[in-house]
Protein backbone atom coordinates (compact mmCIF):
# COMPACT_ATOMS: atom_id res chain seq x y z
CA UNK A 1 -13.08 -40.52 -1.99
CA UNK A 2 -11.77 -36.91 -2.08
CA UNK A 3 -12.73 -34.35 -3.87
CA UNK A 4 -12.26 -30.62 -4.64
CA UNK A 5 -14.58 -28.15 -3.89
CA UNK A 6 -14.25 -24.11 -4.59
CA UNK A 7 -14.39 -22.32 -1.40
CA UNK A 8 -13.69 -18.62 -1.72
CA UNK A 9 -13.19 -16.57 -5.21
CA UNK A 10 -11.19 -13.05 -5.57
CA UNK A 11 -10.12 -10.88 -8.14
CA UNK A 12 -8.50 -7.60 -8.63
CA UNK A 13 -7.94 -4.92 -11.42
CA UNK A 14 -5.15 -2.31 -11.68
CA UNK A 15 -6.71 1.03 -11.07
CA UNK A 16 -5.46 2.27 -14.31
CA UNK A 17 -7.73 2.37 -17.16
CA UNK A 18 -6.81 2.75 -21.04
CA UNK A 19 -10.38 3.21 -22.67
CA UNK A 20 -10.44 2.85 -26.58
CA UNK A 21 -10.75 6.79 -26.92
CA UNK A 22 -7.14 6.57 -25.24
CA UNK A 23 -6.13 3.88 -28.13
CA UNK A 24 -7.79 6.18 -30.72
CA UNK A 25 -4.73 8.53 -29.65
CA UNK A 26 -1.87 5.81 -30.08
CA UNK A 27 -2.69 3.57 -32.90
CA UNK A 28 -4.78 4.31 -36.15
CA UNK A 29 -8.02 2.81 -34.80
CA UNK A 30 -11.43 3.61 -33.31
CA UNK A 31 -13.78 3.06 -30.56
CA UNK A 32 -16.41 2.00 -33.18
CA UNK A 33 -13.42 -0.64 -35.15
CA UNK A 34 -12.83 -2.12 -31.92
CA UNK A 35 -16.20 -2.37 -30.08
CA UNK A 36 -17.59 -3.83 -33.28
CA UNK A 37 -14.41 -6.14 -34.07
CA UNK A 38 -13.55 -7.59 -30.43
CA UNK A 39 -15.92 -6.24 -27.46
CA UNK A 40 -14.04 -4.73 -25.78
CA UNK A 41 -14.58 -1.20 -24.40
CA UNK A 42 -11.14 -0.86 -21.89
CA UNK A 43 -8.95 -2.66 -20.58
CA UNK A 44 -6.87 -2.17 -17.32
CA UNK A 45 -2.95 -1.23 -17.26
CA UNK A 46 -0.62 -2.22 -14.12
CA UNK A 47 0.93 0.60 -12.57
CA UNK A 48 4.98 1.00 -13.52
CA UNK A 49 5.45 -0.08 -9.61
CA UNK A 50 3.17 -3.24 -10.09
CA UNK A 51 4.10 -6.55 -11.14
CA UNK A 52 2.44 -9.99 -11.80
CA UNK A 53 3.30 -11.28 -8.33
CA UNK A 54 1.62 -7.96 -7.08
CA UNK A 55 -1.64 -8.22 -8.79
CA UNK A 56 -1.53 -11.71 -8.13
CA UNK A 57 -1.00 -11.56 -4.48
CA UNK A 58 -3.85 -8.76 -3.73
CA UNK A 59 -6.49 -11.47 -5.62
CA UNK A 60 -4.88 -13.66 -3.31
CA UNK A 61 -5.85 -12.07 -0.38
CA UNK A 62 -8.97 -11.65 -1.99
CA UNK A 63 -9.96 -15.12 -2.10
CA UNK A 64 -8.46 -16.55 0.92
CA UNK A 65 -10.55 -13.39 2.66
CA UNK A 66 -13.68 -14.87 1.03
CA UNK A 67 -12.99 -18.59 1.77
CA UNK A 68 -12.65 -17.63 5.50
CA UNK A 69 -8.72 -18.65 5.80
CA UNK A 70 -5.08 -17.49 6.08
CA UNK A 71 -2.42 -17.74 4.11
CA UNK A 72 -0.99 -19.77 6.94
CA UNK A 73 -3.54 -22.59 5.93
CA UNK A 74 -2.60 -23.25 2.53
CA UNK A 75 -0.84 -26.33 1.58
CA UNK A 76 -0.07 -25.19 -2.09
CA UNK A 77 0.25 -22.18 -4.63
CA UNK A 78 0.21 -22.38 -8.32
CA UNK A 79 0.17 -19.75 -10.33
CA UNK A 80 -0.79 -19.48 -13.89
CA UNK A 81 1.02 -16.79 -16.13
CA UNK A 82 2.63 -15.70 -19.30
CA UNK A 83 3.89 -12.35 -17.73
CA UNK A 84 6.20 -13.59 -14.50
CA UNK A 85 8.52 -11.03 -12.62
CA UNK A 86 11.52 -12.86 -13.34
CA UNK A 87 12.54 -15.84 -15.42
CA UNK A 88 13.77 -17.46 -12.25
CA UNK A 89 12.29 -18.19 -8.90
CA UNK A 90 9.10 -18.58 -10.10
CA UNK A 91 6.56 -15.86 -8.95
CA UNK A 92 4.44 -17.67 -7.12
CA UNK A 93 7.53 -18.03 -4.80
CA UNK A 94 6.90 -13.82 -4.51
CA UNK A 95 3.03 -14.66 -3.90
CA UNK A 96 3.60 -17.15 -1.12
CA UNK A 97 6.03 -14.51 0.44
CA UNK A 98 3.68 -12.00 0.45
CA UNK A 99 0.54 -13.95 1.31
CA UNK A 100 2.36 -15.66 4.47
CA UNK A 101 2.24 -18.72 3.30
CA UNK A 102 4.99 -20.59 4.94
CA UNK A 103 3.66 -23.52 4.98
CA UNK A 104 2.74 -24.01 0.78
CA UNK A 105 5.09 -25.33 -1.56
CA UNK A 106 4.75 -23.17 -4.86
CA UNK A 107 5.32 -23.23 -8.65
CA UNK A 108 4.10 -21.58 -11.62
CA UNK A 109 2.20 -22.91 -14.99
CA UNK A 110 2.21 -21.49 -18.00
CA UNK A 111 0.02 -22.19 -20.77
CA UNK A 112 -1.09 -18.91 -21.93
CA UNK A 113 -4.89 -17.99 -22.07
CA UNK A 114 -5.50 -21.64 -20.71
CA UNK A 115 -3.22 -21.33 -17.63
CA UNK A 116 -5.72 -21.11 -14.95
CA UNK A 117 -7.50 -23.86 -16.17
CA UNK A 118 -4.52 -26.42 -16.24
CA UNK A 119 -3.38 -25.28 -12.89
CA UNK A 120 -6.60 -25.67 -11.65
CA UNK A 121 -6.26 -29.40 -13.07
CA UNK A 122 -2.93 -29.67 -11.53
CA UNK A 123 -4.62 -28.50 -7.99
CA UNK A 124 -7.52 -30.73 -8.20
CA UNK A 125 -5.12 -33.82 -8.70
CA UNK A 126 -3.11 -32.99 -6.15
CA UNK A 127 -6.35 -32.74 -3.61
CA UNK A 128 -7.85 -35.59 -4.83
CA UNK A 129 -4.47 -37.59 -4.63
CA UNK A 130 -4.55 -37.10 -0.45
CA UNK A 131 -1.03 -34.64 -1.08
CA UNK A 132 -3.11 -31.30 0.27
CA UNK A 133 -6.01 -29.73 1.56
CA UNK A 134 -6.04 -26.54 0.74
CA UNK A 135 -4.81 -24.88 -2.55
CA UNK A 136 -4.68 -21.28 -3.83
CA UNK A 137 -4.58 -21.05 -7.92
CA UNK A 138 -4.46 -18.05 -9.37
CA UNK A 139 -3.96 -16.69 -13.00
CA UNK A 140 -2.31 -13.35 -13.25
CA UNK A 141 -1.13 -11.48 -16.11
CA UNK A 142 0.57 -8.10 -16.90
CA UNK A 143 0.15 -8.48 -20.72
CA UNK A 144 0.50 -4.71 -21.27
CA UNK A 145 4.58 -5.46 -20.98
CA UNK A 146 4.63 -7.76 -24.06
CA UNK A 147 2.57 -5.74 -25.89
CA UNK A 148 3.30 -3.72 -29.22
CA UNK A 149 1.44 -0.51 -28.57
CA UNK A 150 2.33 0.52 -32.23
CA UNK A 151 0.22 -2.82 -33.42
CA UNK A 152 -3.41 -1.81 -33.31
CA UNK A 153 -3.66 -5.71 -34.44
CA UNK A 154 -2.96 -6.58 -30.83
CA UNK A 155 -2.59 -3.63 -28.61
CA UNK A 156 -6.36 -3.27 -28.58
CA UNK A 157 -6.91 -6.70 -26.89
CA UNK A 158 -5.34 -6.73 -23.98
CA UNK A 159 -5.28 -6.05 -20.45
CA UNK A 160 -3.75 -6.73 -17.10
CA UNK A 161 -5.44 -8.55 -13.89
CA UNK A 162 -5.54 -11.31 -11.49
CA UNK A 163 -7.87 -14.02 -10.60
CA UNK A 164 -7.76 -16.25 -7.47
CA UNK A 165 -9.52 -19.60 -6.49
CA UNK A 166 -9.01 -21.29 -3.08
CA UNK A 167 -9.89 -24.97 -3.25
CA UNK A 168 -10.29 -27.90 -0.02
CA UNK A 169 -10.61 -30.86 0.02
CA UNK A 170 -13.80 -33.00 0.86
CA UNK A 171 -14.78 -36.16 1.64
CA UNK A 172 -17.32 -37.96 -0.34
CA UNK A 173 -18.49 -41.20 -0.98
CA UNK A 174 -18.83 -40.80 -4.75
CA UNK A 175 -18.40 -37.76 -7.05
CA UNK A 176 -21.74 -36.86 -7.95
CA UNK A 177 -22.99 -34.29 -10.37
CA UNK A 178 -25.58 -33.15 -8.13
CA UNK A 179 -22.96 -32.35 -5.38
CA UNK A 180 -20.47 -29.29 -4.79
CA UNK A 181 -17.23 -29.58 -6.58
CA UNK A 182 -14.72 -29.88 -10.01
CA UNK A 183 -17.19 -32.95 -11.60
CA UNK A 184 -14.20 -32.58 -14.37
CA UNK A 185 -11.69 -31.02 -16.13
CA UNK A 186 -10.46 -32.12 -20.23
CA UNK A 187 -7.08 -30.68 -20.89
CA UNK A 188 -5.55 -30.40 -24.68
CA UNK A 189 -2.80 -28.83 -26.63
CA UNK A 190 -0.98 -28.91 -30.20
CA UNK A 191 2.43 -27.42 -30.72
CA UNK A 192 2.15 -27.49 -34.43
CA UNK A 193 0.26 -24.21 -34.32
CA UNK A 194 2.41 -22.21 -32.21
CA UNK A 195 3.04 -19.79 -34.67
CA UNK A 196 -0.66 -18.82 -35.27
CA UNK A 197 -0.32 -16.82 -31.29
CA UNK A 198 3.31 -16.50 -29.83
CA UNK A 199 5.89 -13.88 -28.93
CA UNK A 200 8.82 -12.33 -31.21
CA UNK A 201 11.22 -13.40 -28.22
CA UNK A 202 12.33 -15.22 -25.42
CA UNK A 203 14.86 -16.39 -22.99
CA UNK A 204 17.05 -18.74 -24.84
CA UNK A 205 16.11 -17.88 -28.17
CA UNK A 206 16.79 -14.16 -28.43
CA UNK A 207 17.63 -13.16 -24.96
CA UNK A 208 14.30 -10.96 -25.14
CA UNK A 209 10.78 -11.37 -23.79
CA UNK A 210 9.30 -10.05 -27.40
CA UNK A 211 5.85 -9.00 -28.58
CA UNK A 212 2.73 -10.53 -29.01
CA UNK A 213 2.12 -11.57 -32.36
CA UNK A 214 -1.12 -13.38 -33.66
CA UNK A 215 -2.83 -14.76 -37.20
CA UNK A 216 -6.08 -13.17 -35.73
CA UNK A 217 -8.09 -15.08 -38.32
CA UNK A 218 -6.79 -19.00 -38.31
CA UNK A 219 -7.15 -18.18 -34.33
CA UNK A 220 -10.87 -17.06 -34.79
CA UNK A 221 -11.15 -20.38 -36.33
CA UNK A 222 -9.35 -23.01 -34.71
CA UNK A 223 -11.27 -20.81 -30.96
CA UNK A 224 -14.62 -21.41 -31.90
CA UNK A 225 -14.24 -24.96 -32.90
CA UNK A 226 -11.78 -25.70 -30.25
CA UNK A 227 -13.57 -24.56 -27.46
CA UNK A 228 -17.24 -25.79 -28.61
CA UNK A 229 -15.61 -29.09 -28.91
CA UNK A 230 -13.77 -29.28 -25.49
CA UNK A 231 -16.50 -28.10 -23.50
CA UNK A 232 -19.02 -30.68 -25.48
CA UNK A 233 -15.99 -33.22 -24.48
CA UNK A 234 -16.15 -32.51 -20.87
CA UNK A 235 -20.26 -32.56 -20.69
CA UNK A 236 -19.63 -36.34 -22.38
CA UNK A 237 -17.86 -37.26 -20.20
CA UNK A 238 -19.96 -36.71 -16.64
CA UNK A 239 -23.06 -37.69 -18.42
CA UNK A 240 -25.27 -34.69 -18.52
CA UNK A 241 -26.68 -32.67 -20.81
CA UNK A 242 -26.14 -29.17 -22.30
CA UNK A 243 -29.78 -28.33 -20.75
CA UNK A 244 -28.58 -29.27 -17.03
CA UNK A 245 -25.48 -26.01 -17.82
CA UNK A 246 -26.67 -22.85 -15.38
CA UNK A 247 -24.02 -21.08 -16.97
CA UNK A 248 -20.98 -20.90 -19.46
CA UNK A 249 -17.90 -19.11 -18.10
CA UNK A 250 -15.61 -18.91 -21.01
CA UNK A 251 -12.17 -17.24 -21.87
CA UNK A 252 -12.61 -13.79 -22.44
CA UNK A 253 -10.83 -13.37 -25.39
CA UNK A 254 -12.65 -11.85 -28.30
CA UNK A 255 -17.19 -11.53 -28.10
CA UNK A 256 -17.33 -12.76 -31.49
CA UNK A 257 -15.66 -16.32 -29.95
CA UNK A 258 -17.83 -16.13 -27.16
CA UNK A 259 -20.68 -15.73 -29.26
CA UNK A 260 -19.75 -18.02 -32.07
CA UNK A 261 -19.16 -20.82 -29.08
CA UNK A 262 -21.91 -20.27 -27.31
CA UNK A 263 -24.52 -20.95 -30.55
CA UNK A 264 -22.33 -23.62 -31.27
CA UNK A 265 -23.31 -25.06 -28.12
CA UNK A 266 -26.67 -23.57 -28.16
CA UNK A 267 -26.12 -22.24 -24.91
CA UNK A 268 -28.47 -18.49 -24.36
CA UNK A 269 -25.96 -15.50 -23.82
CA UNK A 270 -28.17 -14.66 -20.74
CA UNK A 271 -26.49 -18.01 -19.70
CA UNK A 272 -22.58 -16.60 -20.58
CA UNK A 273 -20.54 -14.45 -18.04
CA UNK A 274 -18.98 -11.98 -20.03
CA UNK A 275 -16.43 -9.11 -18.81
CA UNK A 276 -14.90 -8.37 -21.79
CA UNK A 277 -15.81 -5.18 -22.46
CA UNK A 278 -14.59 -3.53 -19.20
CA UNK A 279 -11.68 -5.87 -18.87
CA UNK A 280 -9.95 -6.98 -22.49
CA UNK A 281 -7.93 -10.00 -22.85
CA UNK A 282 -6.83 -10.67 -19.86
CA UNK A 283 -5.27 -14.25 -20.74
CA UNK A 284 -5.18 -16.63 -17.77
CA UNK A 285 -6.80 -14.11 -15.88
CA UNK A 286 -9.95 -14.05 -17.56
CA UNK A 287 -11.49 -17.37 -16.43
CA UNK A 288 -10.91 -16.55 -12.54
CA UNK A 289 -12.06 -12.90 -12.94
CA UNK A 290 -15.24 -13.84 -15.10
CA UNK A 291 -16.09 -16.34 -11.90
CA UNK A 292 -14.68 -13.53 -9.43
CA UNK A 293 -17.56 -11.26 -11.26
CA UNK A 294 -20.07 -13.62 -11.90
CA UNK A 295 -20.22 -14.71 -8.09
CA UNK A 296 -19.95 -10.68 -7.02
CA UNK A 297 -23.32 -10.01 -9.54
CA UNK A 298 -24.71 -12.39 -7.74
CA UNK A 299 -25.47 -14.20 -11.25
CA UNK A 300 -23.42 -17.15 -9.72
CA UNK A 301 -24.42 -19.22 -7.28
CA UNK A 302 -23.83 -21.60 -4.91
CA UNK A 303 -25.36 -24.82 -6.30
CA UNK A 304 -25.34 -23.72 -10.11
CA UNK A 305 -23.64 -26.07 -12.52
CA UNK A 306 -20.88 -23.85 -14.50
CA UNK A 307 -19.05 -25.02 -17.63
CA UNK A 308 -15.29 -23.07 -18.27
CA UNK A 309 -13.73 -23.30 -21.40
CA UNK A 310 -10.28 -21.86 -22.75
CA UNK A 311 -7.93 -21.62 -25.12
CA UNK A 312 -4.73 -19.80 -25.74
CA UNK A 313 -1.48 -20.28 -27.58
CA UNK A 314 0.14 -23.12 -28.38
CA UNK A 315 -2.50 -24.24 -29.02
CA UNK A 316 -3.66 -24.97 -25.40
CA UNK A 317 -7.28 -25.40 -25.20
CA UNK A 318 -9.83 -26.87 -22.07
CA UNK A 319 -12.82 -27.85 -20.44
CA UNK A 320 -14.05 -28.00 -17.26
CA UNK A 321 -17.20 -28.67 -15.37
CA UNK A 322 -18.09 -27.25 -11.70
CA UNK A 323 -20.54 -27.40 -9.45
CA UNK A 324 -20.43 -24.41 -6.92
């Protein structure tokens, strides 16, 4: 049998940084309304000469640095995003350009604030079908371009980043949950709610890329039970218990989800990786990043048994389970 282990993590930030005193000067809002309401302290902002493929492409490097390879090596890029350079080539086509990567056939996913995680699904299939070795998947965003800075609504959620996981291949005579590796990941979406988190444009219906525009409280509500119920799902489904869970490393959307899910679960919030307030709503981002940070704290480590959850418009929501 083959399966998919995690060998190197990397992450990286735009240098900009747009604090909530900044917003205070922008919108009609506070550092007080949105620390108490979301979490969230600052976010980053991509430079006007950075683009998704950019910050994607320096977590890249970042990762493949960590896991010890080239981009030479790689057998396959996907990357997860909302925000892409262009609506055609993909821009993980950019990525592999810039990351050497002549070898890798590419392709982008998108499926909002769950991207990373389905891509990662796509990856691990791919592994564990004998197609590749070695993938790259990375979830990049540069949300601050579909953002209405003039809704303090949404404009105080987000921010821009990239996250990067390099997987391989190994060979194993049964997947074990006591062994390195993706033990499993629980995918799920429903298009009848689209309209509770989507954009006022795109390509072929207005010929615009649009604004974010959310029902901030149906989302609240359909999050929390959503992602308590996927990541209960995936722990079904190996056979272990809640108790065996080192640590939860969940979408970092809004702390009042993460904290709702996590009692849901009854999971400690010692036991959460949270980046939130320094980093926003960094959509498919956020789950590579929060790993990228966790492992860099040291509070991750090799060994530990790590449940992700996500969820993101749609609805898109998932589960995974990893040992590192």
């Amino acid at each position: 049998m083959i399966k998919s282990i995690i060998a190197g993590v990397g992450g990286y930030l735009p240098e900009k940084v747009l604090t909530n005193f900044d917003l205070e000067k922008m919108v009609e809002t506070s550092d007080a309304w949105i620390r108490e309401r979301t979490g969230i302290r600052l976010r980053h902002i991509a430079a006007d000469d950075q683009t998704t493929s950019s910050l994607a492409t320096k977590a890249g490097e970042d990762a493949l640095k960590n896991a010890g390879i080239s981009g030479e090596e790689l057998d396959l890029i996907i990357l997860a995003t909302t925000t892409p350079d262009d609506t055609t080539p993909a821009t993980a086509m950019r990525v592999q350009a810039g990351l050497g990567a002549t070898k890798a056939f590419a392709f982008d996913v998108q499926a909002a604030c769950s991207g990373f995680m389905y891509a990662l699904s796509v990856a691990d299939k791919f592994i564990k079908a004998g197609t590749v070795k070695t993938a790259l998947v990375i979830g990049a965003e540069t949300l601050s371009r579909i953002v209405d800075w003039s809704d303090r609504n949404t404009c105080v959620l987000f921010g821009d980043g990239a996250g990067a996981v390099v997987l391989q291949a190994k060979e194993t005579e049964h997947i074990s949950t006591t062994e390195e590796g993706i033990l499993d990941i629980v995918l799920h979406s429903d298009g009848r709610l689209r309209d509770l988190l989507t954009t006022t444009g795109g390509v072929s219906r207005t010929q615009t890329a649009g604004f974010v525009h959310m029902e901030g409280r149906e989302v609240f509500r359909h999050a929390v039970t959503n992602l308590s119920n996927v990541a209960q799902e995936v722990i079904d489904r190996t056979g272990i218990s809640l108790s065996d869970i080192d640590f939860l490393v969940p979408h970092q959307a809004n702390i009042r989800i993460i904290e709702g899910t996590a009692k849901k679960l009854d999971i400690d919030l010692d036991k959460v990786i949270i980046t939130l307030p320094e980093q926003g709503n960094t959509s498919a981002a956020s789950i590579p990043l929060a790993l990228y940070e966790g492992i860099k704290s040291q509070k991750l480590k090799k060994g530990q048994l790590i449940l992700l959850d996500a969820m993101g418009a749609g609805f898109t929501w998932a589960g995974a389970l990893i040992r590192l």
